[in-house]
C-alpha atoms as a PDB file:
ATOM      1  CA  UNK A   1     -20.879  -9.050   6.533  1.00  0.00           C
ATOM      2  CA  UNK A   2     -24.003  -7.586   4.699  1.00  0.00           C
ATOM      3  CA  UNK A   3     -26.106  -9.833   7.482  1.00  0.00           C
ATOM      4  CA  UNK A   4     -24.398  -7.980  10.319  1.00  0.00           C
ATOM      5  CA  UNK A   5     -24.403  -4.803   9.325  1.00  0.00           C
ATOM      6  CA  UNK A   6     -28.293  -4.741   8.853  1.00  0.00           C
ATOM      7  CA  UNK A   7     -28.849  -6.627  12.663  1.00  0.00           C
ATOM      8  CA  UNK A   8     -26.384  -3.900  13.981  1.00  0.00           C
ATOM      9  CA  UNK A   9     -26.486  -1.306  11.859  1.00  0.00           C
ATOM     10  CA  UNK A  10     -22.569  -0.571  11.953  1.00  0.00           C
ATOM     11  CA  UNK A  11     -19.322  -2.443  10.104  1.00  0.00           C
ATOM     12  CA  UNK A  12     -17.723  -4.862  12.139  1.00  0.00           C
ATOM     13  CA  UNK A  13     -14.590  -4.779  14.165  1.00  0.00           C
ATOM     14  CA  UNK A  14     -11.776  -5.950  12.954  1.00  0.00           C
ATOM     15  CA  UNK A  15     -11.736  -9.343  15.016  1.00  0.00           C
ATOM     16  CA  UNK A  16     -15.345  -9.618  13.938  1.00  0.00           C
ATOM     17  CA  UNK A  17     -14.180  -9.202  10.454  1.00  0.00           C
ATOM     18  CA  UNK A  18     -11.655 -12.309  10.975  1.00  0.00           C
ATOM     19  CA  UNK A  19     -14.133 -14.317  12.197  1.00  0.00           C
ATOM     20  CA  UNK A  20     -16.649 -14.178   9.657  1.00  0.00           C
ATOM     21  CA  UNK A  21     -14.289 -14.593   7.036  1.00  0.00           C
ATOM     22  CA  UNK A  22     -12.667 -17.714   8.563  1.00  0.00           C
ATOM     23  CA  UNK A  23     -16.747 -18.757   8.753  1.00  0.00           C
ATOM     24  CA  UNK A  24     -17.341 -17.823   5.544  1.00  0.00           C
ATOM     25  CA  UNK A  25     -14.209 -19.843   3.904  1.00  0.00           C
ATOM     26  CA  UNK A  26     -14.946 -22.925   6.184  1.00  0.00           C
ATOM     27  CA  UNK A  27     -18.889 -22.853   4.935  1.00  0.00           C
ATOM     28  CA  UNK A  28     -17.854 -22.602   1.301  1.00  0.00           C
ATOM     29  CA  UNK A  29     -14.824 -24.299   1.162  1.00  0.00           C
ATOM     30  CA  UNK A  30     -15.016 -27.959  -1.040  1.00  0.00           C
ATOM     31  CA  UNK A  31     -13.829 -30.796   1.171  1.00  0.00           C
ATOM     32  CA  UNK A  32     -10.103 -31.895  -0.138  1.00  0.00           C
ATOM     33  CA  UNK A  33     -10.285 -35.051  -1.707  1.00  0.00           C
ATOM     34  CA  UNK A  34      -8.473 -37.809  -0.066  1.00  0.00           C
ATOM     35  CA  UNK A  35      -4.283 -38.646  -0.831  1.00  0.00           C
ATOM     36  CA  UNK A  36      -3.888 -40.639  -3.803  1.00  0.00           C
ATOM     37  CA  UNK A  37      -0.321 -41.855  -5.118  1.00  0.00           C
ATOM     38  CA  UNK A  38       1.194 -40.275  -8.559  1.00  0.00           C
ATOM     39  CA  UNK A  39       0.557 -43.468 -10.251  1.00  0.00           C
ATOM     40  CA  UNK A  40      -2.482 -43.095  -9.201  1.00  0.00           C
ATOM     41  CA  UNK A  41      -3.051 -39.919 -10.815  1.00  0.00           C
ATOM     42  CA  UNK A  42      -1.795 -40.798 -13.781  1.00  0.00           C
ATOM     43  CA  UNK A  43      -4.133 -43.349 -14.368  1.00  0.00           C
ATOM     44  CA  UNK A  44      -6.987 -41.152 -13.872  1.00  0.00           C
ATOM     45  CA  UNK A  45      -5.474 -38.090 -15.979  1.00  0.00           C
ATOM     46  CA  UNK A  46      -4.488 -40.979 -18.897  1.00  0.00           C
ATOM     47  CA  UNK A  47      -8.654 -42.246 -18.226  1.00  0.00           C
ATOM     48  CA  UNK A  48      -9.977 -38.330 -18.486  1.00  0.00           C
ATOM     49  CA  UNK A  49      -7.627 -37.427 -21.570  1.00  0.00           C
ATOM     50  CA  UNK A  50      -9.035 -40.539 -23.432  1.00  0.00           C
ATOM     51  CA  UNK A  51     -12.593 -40.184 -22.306  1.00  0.00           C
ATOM     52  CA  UNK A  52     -12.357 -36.615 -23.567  1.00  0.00           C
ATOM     53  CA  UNK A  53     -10.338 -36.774 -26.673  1.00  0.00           C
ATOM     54  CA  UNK A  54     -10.290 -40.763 -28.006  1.00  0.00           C
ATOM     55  CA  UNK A  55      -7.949 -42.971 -28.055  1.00  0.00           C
ATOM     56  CA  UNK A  56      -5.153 -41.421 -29.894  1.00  0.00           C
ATOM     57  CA  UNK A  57      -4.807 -38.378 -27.546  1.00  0.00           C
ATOM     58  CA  UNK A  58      -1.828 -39.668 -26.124  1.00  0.00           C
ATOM     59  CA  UNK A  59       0.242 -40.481 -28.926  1.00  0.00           C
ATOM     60  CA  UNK A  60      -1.197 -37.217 -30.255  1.00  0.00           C
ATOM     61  CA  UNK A  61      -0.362 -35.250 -27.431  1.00  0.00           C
ATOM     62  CA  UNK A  62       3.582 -36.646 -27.048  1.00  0.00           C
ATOM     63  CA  UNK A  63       4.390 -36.034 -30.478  1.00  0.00           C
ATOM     64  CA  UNK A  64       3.698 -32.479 -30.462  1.00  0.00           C
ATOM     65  CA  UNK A  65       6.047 -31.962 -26.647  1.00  0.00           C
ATOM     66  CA  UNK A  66       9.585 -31.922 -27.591  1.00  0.00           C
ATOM     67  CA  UNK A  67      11.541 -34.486 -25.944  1.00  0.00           C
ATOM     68  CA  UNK A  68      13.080 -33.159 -22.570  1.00  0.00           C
ATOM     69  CA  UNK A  69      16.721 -33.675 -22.484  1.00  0.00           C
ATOM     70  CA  UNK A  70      17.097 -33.514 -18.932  1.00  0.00           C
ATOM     71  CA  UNK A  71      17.998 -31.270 -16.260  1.00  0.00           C
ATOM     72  CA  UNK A  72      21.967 -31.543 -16.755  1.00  0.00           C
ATOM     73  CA  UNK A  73      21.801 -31.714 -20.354  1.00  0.00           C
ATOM     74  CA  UNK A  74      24.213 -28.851 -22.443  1.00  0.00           C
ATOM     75  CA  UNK A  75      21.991 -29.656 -25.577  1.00  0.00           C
ATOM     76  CA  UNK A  76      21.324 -25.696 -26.767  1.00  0.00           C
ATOM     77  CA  UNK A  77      18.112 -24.773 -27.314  1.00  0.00           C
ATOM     78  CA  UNK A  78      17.981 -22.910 -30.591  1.00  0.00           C
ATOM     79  CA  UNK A  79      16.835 -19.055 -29.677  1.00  0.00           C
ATOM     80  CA  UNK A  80      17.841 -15.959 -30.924  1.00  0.00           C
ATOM     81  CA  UNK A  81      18.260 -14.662 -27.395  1.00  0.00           C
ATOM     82  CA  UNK A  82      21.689 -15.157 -25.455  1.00  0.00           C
ATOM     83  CA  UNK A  83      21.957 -15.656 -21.522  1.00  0.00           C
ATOM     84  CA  UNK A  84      22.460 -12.244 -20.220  1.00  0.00           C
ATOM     85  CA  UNK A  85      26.006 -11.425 -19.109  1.00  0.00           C
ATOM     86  CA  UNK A  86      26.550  -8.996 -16.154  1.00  0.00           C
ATOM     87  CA  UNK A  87      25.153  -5.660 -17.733  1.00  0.00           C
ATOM     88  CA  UNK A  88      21.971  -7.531 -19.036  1.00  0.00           C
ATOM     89  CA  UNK A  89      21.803  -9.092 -15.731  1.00  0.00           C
ATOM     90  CA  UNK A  90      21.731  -5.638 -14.297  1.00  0.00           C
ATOM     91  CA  UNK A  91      19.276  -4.544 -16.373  1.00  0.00           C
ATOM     92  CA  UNK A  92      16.671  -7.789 -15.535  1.00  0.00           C
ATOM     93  CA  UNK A  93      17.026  -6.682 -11.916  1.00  0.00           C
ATOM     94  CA  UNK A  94      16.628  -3.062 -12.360  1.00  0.00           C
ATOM     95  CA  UNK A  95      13.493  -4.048 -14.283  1.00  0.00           C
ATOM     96  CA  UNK A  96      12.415  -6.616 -11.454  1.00  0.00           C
ATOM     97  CA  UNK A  97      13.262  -3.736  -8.683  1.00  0.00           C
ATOM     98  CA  UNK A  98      10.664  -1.510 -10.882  1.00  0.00           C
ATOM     99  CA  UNK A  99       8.064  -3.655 -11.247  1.00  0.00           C
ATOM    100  CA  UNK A 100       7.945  -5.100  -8.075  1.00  0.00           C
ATOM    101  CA  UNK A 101       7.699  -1.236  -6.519  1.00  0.00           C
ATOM    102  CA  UNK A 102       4.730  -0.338  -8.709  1.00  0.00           C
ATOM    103  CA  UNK A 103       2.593  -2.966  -6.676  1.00  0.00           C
ATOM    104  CA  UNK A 104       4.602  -2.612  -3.499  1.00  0.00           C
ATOM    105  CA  UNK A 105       6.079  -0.273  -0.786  1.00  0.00           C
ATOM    106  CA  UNK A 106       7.913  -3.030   0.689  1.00  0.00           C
ATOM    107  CA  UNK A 107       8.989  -6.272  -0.780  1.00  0.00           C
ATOM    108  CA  UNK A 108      10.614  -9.568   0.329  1.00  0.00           C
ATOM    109  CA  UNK A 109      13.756 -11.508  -1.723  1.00  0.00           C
ATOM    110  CA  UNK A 110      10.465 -14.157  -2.704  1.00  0.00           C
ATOM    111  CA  UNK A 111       8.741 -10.839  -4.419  1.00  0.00           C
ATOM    112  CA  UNK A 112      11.557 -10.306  -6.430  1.00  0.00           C
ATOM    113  CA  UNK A 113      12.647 -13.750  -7.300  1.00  0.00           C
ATOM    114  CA  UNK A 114       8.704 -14.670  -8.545  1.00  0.00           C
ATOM    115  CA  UNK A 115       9.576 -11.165 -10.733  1.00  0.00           C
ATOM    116  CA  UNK A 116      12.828 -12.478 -11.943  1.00  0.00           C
ATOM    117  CA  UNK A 117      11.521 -15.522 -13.076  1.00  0.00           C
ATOM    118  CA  UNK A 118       8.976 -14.024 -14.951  1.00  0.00           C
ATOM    119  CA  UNK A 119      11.059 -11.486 -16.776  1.00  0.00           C
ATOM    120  CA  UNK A 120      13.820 -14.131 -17.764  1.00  0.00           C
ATOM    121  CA  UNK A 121      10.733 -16.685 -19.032  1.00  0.00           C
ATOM    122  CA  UNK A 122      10.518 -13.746 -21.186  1.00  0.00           C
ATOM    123  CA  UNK A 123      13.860 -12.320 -22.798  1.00  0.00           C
ATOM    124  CA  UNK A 124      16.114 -15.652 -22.772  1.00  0.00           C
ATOM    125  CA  UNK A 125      15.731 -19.430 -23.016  1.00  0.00           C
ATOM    126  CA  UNK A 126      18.564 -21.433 -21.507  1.00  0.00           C
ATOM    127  CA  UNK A 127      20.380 -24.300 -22.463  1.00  0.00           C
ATOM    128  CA  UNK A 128      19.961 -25.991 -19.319  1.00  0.00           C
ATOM    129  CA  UNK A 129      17.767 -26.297 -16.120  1.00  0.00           C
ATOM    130  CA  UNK A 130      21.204 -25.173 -14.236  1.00  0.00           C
ATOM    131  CA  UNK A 131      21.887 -22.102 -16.470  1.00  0.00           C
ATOM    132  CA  UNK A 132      18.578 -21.246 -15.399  1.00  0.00           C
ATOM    133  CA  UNK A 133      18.768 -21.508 -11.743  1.00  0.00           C
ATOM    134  CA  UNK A 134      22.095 -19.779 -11.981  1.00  0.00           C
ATOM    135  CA  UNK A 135      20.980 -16.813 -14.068  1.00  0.00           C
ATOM    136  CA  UNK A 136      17.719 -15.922 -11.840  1.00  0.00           C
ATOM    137  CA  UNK A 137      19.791 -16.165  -9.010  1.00  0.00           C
ATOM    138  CA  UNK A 138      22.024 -13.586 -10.385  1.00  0.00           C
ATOM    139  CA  UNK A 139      19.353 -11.596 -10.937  1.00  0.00           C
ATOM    140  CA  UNK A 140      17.682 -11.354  -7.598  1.00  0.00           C
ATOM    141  CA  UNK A 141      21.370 -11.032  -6.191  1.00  0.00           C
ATOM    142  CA  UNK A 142      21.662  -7.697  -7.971  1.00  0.00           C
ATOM    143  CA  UNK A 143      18.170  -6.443  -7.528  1.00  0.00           C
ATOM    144  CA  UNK A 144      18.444  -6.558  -3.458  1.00  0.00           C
ATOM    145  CA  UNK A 145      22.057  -5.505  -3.565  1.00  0.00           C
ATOM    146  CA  UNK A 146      22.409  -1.710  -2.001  1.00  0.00           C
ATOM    147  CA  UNK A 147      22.909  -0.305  -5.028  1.00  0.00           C
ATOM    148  CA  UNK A 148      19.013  -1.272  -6.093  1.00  0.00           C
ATOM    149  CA  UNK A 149      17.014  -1.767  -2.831  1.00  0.00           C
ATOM    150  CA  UNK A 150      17.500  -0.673   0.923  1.00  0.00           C
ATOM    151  CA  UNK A 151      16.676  -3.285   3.374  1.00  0.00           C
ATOM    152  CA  UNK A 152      13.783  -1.332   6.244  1.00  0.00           C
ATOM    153  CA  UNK A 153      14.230  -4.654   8.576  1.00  0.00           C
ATOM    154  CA  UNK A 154      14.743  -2.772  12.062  1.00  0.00           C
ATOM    155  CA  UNK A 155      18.338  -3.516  14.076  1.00  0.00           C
ATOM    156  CA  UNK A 156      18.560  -6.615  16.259  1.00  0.00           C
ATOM    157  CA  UNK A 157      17.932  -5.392  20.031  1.00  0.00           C
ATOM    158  CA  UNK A 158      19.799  -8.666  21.275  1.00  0.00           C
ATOM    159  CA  UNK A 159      22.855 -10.360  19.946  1.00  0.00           C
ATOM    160  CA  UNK A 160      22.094 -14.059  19.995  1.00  0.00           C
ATOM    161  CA  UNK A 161      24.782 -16.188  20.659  1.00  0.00           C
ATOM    162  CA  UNK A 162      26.028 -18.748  18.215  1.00  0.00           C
ATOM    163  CA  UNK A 163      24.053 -21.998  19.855  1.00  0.00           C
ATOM    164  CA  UNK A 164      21.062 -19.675  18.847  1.00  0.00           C
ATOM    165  CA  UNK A 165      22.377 -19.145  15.214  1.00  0.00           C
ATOM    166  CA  UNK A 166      21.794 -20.888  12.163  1.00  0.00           C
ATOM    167  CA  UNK A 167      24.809 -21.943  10.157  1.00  0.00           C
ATOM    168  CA  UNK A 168      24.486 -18.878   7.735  1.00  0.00           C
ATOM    169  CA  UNK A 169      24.698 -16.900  10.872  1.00  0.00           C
ATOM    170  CA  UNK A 170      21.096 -15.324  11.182  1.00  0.00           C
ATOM    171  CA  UNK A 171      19.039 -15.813  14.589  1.00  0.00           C
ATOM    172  CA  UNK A 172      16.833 -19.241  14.375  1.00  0.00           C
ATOM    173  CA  UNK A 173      13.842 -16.312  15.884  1.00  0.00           C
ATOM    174  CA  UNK A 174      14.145 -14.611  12.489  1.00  0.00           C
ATOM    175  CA  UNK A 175      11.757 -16.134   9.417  1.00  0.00           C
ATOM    176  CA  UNK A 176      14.038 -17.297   7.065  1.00  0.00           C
ATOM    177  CA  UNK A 177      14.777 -15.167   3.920  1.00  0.00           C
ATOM    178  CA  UNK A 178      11.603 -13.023   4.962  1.00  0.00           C
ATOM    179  CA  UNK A 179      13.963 -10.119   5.565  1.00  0.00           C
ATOM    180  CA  UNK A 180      12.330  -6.807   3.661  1.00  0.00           C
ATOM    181  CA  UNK A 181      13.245  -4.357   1.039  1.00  0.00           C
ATOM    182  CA  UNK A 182      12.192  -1.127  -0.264  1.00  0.00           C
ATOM    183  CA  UNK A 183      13.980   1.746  -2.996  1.00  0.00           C
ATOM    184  CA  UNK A 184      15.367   5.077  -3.174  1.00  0.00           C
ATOM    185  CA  UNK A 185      12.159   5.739  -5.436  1.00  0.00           C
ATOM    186  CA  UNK A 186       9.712   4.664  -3.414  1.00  0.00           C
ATOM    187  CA  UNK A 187      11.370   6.618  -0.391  1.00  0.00           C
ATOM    188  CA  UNK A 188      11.250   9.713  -2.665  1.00  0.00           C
ATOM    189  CA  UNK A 189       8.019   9.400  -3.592  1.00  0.00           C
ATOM    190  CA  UNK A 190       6.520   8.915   0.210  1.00  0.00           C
ATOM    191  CA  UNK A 191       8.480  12.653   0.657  1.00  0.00           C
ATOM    192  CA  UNK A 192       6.358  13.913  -1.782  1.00  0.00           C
ATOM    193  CA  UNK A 193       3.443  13.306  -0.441  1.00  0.00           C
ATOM    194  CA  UNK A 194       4.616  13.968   3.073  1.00  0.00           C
ATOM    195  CA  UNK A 195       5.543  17.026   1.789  1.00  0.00           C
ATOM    196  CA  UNK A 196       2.424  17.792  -0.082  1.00  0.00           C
ATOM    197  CA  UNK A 197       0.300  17.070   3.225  1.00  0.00           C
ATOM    198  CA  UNK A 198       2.012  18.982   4.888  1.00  0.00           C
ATOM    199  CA  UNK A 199       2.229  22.257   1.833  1.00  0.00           C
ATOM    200  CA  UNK A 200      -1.070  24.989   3.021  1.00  0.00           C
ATOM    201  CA  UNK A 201      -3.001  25.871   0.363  1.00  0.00           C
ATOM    202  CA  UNK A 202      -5.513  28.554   0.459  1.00  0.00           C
ATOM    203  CA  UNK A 203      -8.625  26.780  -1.954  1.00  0.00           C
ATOM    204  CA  UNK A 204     -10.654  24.981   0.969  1.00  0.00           C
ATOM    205  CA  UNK A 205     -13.949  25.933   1.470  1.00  0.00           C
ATOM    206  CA  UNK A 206     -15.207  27.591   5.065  1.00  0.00           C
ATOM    207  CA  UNK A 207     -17.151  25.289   7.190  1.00  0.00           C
ATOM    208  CA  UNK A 208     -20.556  27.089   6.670  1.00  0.00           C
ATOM    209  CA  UNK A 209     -20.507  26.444   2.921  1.00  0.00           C
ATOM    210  CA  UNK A 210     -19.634  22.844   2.749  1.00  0.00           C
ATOM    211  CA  UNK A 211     -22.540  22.189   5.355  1.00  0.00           C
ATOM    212  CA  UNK A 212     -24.939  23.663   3.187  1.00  0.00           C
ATOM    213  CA  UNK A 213     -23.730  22.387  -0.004  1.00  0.00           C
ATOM    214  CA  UNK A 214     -23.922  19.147   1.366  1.00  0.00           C
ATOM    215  CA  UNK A 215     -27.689  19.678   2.832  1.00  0.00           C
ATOM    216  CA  UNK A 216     -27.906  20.608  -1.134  1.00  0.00           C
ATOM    217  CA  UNK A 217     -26.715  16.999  -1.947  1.00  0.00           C
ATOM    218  CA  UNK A 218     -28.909  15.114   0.213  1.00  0.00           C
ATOM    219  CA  UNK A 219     -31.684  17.002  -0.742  1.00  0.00           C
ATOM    220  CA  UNK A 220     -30.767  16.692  -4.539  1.00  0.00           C
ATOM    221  CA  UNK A 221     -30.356  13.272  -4.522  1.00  0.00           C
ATOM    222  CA  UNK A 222     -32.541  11.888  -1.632  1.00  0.00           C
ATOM    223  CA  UNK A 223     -29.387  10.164   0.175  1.00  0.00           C
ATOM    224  CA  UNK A 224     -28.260  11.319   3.547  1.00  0.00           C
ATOM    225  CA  UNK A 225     -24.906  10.972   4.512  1.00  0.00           C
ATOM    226  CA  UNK A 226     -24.247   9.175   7.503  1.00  0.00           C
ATOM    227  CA  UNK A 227     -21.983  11.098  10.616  1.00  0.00           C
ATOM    228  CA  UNK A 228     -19.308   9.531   9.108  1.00  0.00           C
ATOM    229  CA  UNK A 229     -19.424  10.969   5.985  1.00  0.00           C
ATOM    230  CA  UNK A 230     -20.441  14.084   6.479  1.00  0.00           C
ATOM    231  CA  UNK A 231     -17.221  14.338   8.339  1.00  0.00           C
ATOM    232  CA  UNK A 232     -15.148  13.056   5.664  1.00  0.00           C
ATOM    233  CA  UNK A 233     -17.034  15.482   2.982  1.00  0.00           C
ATOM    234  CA  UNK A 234     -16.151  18.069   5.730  1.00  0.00           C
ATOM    235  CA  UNK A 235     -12.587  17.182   5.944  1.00  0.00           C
ATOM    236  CA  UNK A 236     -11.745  17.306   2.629  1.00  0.00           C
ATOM    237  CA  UNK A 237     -13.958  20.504   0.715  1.00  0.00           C
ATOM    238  CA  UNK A 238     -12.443  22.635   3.977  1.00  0.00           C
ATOM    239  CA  UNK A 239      -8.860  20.978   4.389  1.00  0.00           C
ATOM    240  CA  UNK A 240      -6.063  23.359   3.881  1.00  0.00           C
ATOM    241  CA  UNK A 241      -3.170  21.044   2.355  1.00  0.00           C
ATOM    242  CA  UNK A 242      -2.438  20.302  -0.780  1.00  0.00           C
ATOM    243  CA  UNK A 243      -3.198  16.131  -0.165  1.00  0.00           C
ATOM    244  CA  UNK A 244      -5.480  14.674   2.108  1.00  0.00           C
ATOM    245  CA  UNK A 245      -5.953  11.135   3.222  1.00  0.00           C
ATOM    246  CA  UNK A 246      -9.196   9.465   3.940  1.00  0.00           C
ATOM    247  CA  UNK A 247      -9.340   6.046   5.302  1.00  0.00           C
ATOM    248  CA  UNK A 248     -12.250   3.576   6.136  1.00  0.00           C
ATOM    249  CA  UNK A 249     -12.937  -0.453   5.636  1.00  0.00           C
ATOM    250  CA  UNK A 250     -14.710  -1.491   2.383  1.00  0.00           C
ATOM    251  CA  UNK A 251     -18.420  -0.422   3.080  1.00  0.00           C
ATOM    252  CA  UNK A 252     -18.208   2.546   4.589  1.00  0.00           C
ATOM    253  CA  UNK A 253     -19.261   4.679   2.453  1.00  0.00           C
ATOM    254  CA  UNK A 254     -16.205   6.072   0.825  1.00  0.00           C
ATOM    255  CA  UNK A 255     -17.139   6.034  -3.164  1.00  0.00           C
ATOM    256  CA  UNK A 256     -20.702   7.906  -1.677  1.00  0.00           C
ATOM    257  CA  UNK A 257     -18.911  10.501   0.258  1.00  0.00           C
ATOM    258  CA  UNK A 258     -16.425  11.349  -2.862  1.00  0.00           C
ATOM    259  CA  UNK A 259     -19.559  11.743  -5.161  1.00  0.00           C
ATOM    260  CA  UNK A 260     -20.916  13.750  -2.205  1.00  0.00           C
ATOM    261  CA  UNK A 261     -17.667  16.084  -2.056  1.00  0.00           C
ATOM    262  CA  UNK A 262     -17.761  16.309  -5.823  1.00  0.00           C
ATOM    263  CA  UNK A 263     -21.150  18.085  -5.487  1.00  0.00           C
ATOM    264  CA  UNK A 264     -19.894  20.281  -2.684  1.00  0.00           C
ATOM    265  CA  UNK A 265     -16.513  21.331  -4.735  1.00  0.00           C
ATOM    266  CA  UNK A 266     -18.635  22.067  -7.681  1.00  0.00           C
ATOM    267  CA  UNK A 267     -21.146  24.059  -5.453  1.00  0.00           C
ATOM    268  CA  UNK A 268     -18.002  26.200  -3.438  1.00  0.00           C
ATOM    269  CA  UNK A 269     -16.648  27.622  -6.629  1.00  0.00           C
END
């Protein structure tokens, strides 16, 4: 990227941007070493644990992992925390909903289920590997239920007919389970800033005095602002609305520009 940018003296297209990066991974990417069975493995991880940590490291190592009782086993596992019934169970997924929003305007049923998991790892322990499975899947049943996210997957323009249906009754053209999700929260707060872009304010700076501040800048600090920039300073020091949005690929010159409006604001009071 830095190589193209100096012959051409400009960022990349987007396609270009694809293509160097599938360069750059196939360049730098180790060769995958070649299949090899389980037992295979386990004669080499058995070789390295020895080689590493002598020759009681095994015996060593299994008496301090609890024997496994098995998947189907109803042995309880002493812990002071009890499988959730329904209101806990509510609560997980409101928690899962939450947390999976703060990253995310949109989510998929996978997105919630990797939170799920992580948030019952944390409050219970389960007496089986069934109890499990059934309590996570509880969870991510009530945290994409209406009542906790809104599915934003567009209506179906054709009905398929059934030979074109799988047996849960979804269309074999659709990804399976990649159906997505957002919240009443996360609606709300995109009106807010809707709202606030589009809310006049009267604090932005006329067009002669941001051009001069900024002259002020580059002369300050010995760094000219590219066409770009300048236009984005511009934008923002004179913009009218109470939020602005400024957009541009990762080199542009965004963190520059803000320092540059920064100057400008400080200059325009």
């Amino acid at each position: 990227m830095r190589d193209y940018r100096r012959e051409h003296g400009h960022d990349p297209p987007r396609a270009t941007c694809h293509q160097l990066a599938r360069q750059a991974n196939l360049d730098t990417r180790q060769a995958k070493k070649p299949a090899r069975s389980l037992a295979g493995m386990r004669t080499e991880w058995r070789s390295s644990l020895l080689a590493a940590f002598g020759p009681k490291a095994v015996r060593q190592l299994m008496s301090a992992v609890p024997a496994w009782p098995g998947p189907d086993s109803t042995v309880p596992v002493p812990c002071a925390r009890d499988v959730p019934g329904p209101d806990r169970v509510r609560g997980t997924a409101e928690r899962a909903v939450a947390n999976v929003a703060a990253g995310r305007a949109t989510w998929t049923i996978w997105n919630v289920r990797a939170e799920a998991e992580r948030l019952a790892r944390a409050e219970v322990s389960f007496r089986s590997l069934a109890e499990h499975r059934e309590t996570v899947a509880a969870i991510v049943a009530e945290a994409v239920s209406p009542g906790l996210s809104i599915s934003v997957e567009p209506p179906a323009l054709v009905d398929e007919p059934p030979v074109l249906r799988r047996d849960d009754g979804a269309p074999v053209f659709t990804e399976h389970k990649a159906g997505r999700y957002t919240s009443q929260p996360v609606l709300d707060a995109e009106a807010r800033l809707l709202s606030a872009a589009r809310t006049p304010v009267t604090c932005g700076l006329a067009g002669p005095v941001v051009a001069a501040a900024i002259d002020g800048y580059e002369g300050l600090t010995g760094r000219p602002l590219d066409p770009g920039q300048r236009e984005l300073v511009t934008a923002f020091a004179a913009c009218g609305m109470l939020v602005a949005a400024g957009l541009g690929p990762a080199g542009s010159g965004k963190t520059t520009a803000m320092r540059a409006l920064a100057f400008v604001l400080r200059a325009g009071r």
